[in-house]
PDB file of N, CA and C in Angstrom:
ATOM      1  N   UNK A   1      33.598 -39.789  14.342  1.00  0.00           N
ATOM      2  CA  UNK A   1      34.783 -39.693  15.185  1.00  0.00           C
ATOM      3  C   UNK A   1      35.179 -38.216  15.332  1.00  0.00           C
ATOM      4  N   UNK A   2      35.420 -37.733  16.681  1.00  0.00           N
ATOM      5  CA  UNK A   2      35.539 -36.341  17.086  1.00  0.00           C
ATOM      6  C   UNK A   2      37.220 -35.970  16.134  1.00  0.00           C
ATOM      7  N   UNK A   3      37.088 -34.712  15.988  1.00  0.00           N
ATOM      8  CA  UNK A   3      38.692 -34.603  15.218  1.00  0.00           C
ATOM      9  C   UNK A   3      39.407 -34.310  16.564  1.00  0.00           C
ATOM     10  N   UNK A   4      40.548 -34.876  16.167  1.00  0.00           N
ATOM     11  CA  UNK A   4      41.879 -34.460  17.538  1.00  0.00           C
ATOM     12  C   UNK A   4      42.347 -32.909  17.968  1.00  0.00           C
ATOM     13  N   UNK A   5      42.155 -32.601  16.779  1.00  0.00           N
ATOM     14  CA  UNK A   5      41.982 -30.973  17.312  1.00  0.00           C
ATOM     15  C   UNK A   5      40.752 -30.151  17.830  1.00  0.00           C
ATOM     16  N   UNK A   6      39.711 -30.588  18.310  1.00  0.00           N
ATOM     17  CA  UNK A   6      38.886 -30.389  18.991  1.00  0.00           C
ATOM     18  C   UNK A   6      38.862 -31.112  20.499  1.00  0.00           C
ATOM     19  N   UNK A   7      39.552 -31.982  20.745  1.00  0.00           N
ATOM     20  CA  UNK A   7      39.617 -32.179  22.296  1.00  0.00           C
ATOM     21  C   UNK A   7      40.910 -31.534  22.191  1.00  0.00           C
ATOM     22  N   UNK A   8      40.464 -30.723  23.563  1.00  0.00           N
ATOM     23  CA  UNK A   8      41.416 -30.525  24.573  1.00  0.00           C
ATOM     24  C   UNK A   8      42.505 -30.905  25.353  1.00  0.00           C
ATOM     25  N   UNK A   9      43.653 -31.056  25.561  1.00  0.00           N
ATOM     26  CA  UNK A   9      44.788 -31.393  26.239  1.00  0.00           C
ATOM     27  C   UNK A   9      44.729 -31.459  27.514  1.00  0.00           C
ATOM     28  N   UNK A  10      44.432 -32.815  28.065  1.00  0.00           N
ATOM     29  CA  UNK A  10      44.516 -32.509  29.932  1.00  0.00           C
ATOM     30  C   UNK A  10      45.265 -32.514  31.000  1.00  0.00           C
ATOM     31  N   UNK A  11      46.010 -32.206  31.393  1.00  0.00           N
ATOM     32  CA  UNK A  11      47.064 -32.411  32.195  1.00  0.00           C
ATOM     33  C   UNK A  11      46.393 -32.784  34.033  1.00  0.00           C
ATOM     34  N   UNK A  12      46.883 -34.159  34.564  1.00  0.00           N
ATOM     35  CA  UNK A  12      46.583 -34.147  36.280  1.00  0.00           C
ATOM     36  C   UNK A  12      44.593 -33.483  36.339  1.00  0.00           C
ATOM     37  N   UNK A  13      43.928 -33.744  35.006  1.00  0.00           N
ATOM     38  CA  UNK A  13      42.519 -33.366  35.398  1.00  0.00           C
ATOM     39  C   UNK A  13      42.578 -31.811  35.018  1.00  0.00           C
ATOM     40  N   UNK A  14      43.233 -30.743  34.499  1.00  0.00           N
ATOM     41  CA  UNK A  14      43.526 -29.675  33.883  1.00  0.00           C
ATOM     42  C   UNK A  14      43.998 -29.938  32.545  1.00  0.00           C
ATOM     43  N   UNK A  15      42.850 -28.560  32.176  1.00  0.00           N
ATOM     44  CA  UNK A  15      43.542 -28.149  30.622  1.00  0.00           C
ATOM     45  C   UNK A  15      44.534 -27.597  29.831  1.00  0.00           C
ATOM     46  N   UNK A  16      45.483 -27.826  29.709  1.00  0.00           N
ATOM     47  CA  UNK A  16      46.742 -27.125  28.717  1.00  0.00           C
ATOM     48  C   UNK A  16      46.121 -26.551  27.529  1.00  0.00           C
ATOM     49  N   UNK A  17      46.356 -25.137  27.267  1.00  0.00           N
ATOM     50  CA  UNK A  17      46.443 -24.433  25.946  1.00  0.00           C
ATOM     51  C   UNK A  17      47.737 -24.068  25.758  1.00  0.00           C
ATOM     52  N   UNK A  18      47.889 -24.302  24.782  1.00  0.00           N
ATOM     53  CA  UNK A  18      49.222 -23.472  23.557  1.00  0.00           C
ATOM     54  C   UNK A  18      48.947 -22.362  23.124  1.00  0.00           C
ATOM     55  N   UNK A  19      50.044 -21.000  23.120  1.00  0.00           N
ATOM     56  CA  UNK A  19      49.804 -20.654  21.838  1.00  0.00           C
ATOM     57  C   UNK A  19      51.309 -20.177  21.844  1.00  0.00           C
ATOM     58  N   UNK A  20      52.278 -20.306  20.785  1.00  0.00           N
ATOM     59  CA  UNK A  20      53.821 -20.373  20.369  1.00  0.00           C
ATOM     60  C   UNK A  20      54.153 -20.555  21.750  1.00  0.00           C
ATOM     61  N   UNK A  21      54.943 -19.622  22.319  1.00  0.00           N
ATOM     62  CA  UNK A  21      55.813 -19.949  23.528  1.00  0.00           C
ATOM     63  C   UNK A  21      55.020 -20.029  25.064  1.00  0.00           C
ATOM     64  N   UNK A  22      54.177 -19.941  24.816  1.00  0.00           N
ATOM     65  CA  UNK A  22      53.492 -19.717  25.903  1.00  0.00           C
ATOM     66  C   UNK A  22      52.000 -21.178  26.360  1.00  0.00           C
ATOM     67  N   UNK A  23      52.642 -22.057  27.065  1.00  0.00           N
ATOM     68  CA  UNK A  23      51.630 -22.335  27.971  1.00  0.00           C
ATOM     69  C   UNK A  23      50.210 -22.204  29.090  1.00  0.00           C
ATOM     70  N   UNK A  24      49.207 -22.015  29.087  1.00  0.00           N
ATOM     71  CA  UNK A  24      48.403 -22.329  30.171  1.00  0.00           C
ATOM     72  C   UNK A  24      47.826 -23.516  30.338  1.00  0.00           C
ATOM     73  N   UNK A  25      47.944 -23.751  32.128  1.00  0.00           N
ATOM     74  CA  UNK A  25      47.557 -24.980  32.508  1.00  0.00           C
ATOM     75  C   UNK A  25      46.516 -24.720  33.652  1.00  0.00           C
ATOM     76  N   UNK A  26      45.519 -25.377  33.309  1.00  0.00           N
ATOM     77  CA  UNK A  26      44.104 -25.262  34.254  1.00  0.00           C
ATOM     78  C   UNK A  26      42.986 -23.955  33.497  1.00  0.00           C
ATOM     79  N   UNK A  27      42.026 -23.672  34.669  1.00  0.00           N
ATOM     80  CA  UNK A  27      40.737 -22.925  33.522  1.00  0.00           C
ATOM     81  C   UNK A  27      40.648 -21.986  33.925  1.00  0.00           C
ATOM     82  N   UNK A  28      40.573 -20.620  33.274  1.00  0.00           N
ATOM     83  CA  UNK A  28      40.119 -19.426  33.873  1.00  0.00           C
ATOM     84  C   UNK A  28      38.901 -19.474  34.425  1.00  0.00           C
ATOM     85  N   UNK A  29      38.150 -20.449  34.395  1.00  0.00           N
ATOM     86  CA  UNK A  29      36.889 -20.503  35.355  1.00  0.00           C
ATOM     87  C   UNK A  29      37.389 -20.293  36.928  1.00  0.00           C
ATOM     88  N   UNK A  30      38.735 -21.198  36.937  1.00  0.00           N
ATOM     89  CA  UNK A  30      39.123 -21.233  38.460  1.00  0.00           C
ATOM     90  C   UNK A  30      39.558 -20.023  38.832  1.00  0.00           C
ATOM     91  N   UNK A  31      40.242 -19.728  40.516  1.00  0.00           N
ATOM     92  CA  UNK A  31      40.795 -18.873  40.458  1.00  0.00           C
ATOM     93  C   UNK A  31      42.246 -18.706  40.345  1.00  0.00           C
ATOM     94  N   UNK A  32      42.507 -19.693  40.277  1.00  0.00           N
ATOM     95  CA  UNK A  32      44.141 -19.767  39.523  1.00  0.00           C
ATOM     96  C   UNK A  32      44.386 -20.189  38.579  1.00  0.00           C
ATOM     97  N   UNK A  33      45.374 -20.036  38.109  1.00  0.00           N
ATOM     98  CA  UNK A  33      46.401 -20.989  36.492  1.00  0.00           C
ATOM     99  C   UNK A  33      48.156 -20.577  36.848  1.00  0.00           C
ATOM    100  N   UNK A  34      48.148 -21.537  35.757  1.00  0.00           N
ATOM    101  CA  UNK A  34      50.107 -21.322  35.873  1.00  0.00           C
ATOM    102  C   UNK A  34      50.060 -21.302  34.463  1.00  0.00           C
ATOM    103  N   UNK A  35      51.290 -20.054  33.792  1.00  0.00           N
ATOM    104  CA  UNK A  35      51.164 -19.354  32.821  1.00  0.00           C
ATOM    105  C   UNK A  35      52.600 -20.039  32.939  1.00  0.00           C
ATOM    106  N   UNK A  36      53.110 -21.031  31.365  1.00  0.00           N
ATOM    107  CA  UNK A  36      54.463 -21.313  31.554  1.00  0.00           C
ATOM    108  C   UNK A  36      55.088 -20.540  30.108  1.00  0.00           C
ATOM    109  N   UNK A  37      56.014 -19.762  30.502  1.00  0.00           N
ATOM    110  CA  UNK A  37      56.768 -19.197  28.902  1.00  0.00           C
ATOM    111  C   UNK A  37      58.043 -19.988  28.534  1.00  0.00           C
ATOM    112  N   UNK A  38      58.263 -20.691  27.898  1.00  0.00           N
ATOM    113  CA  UNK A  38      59.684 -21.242  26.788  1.00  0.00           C
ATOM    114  C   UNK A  38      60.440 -19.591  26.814  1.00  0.00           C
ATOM    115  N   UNK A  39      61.428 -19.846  27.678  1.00  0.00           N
ATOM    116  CA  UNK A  39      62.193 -18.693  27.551  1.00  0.00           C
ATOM    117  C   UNK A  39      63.254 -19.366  26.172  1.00  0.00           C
ATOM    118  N   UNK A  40      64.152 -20.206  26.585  1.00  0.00           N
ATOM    119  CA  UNK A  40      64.848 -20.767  25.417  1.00  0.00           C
ATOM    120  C   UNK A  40      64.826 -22.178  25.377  1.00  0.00           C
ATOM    121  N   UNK A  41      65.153 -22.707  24.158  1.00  0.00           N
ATOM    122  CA  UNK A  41      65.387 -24.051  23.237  1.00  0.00           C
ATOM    123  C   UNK A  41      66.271 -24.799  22.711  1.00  0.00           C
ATOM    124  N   UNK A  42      66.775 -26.023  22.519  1.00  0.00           N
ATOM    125  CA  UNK A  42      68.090 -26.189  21.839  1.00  0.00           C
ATOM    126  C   UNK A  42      67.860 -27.339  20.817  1.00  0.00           C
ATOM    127  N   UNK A  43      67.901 -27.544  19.831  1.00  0.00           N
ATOM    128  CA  UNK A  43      67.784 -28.474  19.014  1.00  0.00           C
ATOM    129  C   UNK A  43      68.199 -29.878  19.705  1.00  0.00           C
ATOM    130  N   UNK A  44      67.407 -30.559  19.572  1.00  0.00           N
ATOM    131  CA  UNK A  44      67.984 -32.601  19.248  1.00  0.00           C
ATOM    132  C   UNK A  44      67.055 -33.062  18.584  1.00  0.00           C
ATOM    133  N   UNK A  45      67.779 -33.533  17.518  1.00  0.00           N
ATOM    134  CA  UNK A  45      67.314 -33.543  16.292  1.00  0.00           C
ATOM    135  C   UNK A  45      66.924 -33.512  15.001  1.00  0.00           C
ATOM    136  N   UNK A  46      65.232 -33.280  15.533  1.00  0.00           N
ATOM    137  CA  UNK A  46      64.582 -32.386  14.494  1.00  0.00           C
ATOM    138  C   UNK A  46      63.954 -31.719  15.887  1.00  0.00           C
ATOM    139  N   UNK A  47      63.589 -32.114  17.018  1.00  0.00           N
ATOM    140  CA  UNK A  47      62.940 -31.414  17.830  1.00  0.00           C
ATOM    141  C   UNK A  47      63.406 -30.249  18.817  1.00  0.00           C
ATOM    142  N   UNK A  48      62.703 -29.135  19.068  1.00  0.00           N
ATOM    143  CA  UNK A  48      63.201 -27.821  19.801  1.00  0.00           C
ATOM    144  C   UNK A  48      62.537 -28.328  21.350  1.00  0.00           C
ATOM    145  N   UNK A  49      63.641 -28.713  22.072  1.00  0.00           N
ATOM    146  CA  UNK A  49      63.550 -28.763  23.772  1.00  0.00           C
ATOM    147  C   UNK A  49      63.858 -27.406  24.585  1.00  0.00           C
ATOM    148  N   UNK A  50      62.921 -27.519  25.488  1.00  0.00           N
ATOM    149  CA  UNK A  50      63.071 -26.101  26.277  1.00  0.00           C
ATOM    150  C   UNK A  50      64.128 -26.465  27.066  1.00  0.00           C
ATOM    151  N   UNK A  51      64.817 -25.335  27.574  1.00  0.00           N
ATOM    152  CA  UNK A  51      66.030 -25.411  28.194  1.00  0.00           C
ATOM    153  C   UNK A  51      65.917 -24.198  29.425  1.00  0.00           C
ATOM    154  N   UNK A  52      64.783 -23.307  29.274  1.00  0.00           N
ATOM    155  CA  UNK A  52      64.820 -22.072  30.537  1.00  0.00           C
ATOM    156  C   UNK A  52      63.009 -22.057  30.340  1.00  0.00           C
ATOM    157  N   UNK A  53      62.356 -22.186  31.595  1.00  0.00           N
ATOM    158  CA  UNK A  53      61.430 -22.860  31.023  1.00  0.00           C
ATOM    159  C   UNK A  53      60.879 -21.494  32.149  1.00  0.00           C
ATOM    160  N   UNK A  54      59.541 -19.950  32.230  1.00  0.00           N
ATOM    161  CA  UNK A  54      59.141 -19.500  33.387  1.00  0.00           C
ATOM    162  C   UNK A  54      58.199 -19.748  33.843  1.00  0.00           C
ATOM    163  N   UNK A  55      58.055 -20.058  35.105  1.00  0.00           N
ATOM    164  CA  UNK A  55      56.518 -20.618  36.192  1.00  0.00           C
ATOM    165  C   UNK A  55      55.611 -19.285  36.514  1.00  0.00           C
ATOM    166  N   UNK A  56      54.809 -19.315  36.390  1.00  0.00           N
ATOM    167  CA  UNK A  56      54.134 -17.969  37.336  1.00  0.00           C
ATOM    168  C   UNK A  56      52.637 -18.973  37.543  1.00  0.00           C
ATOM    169  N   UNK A  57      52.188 -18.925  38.724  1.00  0.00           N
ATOM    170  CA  UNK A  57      51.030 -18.731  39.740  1.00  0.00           C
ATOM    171  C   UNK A  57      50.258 -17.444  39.426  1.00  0.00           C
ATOM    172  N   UNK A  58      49.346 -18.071  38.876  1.00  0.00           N
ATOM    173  CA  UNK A  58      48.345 -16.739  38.309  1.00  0.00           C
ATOM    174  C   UNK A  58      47.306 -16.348  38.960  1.00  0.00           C
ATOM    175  N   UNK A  59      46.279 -15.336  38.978  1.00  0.00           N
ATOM    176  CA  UNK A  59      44.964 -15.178  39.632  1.00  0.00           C
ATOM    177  C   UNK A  59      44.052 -14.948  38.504  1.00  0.00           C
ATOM    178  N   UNK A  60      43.698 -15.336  38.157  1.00  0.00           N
ATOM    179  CA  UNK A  60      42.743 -15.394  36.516  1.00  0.00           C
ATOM    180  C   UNK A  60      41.397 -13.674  36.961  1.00  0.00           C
ATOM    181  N   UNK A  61      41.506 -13.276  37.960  1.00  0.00           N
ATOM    182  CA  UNK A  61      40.642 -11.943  37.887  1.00  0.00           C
ATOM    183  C   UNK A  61      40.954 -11.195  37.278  1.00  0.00           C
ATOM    184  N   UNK A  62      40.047 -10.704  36.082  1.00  0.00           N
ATOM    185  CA  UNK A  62      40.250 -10.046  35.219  1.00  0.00           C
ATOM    186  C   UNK A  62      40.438  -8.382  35.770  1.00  0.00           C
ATOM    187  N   UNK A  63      40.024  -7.913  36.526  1.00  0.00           N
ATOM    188  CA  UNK A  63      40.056  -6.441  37.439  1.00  0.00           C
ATOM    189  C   UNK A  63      41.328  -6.710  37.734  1.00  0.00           C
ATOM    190  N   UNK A  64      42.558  -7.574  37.662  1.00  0.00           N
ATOM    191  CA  UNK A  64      43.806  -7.202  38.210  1.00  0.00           C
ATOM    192  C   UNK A  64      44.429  -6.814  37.071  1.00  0.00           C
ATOM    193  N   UNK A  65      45.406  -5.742  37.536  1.00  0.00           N
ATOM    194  CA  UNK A  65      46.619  -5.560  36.161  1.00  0.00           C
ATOM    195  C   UNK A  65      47.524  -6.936  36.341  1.00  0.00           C
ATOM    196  N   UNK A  66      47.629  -7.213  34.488  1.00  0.00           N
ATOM    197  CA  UNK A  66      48.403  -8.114  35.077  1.00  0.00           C
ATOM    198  C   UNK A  66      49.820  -8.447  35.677  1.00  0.00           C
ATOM    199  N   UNK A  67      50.473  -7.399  36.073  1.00  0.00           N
ATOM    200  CA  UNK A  67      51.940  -7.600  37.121  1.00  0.00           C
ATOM    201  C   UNK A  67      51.289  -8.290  38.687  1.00  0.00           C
ATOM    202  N   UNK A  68      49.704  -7.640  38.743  1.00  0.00           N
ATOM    203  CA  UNK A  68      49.250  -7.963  40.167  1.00  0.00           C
ATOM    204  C   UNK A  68      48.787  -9.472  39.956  1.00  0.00           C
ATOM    205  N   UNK A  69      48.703 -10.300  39.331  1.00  0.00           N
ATOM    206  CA  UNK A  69      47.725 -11.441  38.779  1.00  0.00           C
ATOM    207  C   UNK A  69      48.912 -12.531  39.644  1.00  0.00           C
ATOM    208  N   UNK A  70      50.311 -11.886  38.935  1.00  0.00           N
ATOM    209  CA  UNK A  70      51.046 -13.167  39.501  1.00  0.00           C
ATOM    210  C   UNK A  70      51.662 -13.319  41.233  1.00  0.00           C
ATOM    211  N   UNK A  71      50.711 -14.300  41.970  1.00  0.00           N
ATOM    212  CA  UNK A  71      51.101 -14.778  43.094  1.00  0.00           C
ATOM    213  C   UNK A  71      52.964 -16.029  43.199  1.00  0.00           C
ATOM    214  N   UNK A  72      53.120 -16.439  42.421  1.00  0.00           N
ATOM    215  CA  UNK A  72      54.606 -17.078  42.788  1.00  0.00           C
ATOM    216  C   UNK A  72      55.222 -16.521  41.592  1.00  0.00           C
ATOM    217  N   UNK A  73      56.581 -17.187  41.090  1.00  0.00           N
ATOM    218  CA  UNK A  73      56.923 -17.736  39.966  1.00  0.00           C
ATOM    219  C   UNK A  73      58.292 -17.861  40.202  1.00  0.00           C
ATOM    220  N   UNK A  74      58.821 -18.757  39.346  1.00  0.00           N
ATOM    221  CA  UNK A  74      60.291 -19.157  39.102  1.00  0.00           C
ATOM    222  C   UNK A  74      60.668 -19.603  38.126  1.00  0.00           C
ATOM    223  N   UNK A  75      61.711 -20.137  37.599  1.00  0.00           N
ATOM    224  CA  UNK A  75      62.515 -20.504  36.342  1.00  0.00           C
ATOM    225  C   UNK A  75      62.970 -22.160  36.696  1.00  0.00           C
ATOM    226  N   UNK A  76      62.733 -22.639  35.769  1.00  0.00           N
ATOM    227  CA  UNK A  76      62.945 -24.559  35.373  1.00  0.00           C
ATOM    228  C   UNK A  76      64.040 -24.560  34.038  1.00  0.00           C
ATOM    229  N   UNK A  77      64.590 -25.769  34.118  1.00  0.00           N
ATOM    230  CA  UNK A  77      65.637 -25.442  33.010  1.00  0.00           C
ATOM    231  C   UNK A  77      65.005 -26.993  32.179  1.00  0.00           C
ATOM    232  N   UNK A  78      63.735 -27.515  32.663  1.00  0.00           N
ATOM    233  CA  UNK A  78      63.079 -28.430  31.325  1.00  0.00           C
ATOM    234  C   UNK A  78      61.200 -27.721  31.640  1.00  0.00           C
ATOM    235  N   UNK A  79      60.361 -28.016  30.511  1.00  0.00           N
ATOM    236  CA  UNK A  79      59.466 -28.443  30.519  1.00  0.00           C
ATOM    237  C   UNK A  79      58.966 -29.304  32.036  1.00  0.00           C
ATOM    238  N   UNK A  80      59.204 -30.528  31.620  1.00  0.00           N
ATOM    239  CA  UNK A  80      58.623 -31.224  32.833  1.00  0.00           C
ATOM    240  C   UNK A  80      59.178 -30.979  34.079  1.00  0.00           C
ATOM    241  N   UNK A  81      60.040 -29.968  34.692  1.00  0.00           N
ATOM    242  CA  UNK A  81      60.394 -29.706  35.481  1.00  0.00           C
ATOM    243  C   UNK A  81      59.384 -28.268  35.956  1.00  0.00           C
ATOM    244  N   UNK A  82      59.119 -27.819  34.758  1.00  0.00           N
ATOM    245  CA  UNK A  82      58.421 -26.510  35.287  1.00  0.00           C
ATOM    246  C   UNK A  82      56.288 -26.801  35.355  1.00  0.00           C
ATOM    247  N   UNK A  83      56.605 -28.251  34.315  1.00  0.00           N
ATOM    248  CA  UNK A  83      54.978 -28.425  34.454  1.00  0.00           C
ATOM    249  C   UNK A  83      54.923 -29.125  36.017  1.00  0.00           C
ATOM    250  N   UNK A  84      55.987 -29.924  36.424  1.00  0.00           N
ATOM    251  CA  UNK A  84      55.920 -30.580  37.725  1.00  0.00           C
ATOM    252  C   UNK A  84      55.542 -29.622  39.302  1.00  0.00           C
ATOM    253  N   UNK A  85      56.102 -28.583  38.876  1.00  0.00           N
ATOM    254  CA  UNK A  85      56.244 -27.237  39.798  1.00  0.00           C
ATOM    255  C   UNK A  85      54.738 -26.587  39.616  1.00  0.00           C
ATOM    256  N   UNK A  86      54.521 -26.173  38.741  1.00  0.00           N
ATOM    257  CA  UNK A  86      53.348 -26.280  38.294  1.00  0.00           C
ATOM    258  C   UNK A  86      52.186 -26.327  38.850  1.00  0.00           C
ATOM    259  N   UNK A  87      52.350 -27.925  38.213  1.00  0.00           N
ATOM    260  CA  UNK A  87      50.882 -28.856  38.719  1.00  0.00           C
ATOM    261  C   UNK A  87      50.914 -29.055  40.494  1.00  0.00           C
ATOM    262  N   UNK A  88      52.041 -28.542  41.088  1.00  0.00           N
ATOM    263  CA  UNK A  88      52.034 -28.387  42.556  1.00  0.00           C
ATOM    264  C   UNK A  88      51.289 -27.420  43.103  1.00  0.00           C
ATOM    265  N   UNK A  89      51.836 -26.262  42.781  1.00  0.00           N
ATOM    266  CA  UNK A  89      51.082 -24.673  42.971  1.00  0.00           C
ATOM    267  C   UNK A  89      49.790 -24.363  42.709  1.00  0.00           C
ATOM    268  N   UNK A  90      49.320 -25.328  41.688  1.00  0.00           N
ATOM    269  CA  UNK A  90      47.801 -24.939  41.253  1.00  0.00           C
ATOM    270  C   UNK A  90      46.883 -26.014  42.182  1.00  0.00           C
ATOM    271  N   UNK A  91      47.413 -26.869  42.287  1.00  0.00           N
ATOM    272  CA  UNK A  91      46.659 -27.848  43.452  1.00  0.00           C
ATOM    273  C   UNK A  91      46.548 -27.498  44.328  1.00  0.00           C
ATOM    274  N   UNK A  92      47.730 -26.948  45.122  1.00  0.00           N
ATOM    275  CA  UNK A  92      47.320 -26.234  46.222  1.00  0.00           C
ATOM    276  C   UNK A  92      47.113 -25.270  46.777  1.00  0.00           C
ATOM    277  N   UNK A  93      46.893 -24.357  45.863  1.00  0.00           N
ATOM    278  CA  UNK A  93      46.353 -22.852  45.358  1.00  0.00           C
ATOM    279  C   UNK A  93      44.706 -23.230  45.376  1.00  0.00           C
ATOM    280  N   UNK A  94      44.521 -23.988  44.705  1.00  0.00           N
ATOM    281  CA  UNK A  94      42.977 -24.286  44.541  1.00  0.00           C
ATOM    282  C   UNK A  94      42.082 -25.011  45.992  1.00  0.00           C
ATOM    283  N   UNK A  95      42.910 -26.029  46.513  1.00  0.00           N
ATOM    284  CA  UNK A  95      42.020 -26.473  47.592  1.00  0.00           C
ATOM    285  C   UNK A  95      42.700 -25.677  48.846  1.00  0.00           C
ATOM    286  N   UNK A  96      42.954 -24.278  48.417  1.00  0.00           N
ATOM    287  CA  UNK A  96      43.254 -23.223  49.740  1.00  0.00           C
ATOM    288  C   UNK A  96      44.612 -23.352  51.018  1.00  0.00           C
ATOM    289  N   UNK A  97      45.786 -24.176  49.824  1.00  0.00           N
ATOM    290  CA  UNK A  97      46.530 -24.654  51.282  1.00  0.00           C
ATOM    291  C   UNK A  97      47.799 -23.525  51.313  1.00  0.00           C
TER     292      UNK A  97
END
């Protein structure tokens, strides 16, 4: 049996990585991603919910600095509000619309 920490997280057919505050969703193979940062959090609980959540539309080319990388971005005040935004921009970033 594969361990759970060896598969990957998929989101809509994309991959989510973690690392602390910072989200990526989809593959640097492509030419986009959305880079999400946990600006802030508020306890319920035991669990820390995001509460200012930032979007950016990325260009995964490594030859860009990255201030030039980001094509959109905006601010969500949940998680699933900013993965929803998200998973919009990279869809249609990718099939060119």
């Amino acid at each position: 049996m594969p361990d759970m920490k060896d598969i990957p997280l998929v989101y809509k057919g994309h991959p989510l990585r973690r690392k602390d505050n910072l989200i990526y969703y989809g593959s640097m193979a492509d030419k986009y991603i959305i880079a999400l940062q946990i600006l802030s959090t508020k306890k319920e609980g035991d669990l820390d919910v995001a509460t200012k959540v930032s979007v950016q539309l990325q260009l995964t080319d490594p030859d860009l600095k990255s201030r030039d990388r980001v094509v959109k971005k905006s601010e969500k005040d949940s998680l699933y509000a900013a993965m929803d935004v998200g998973s919009i921009w990279l869809e249609r970033a990718l099939s060119g619309k």
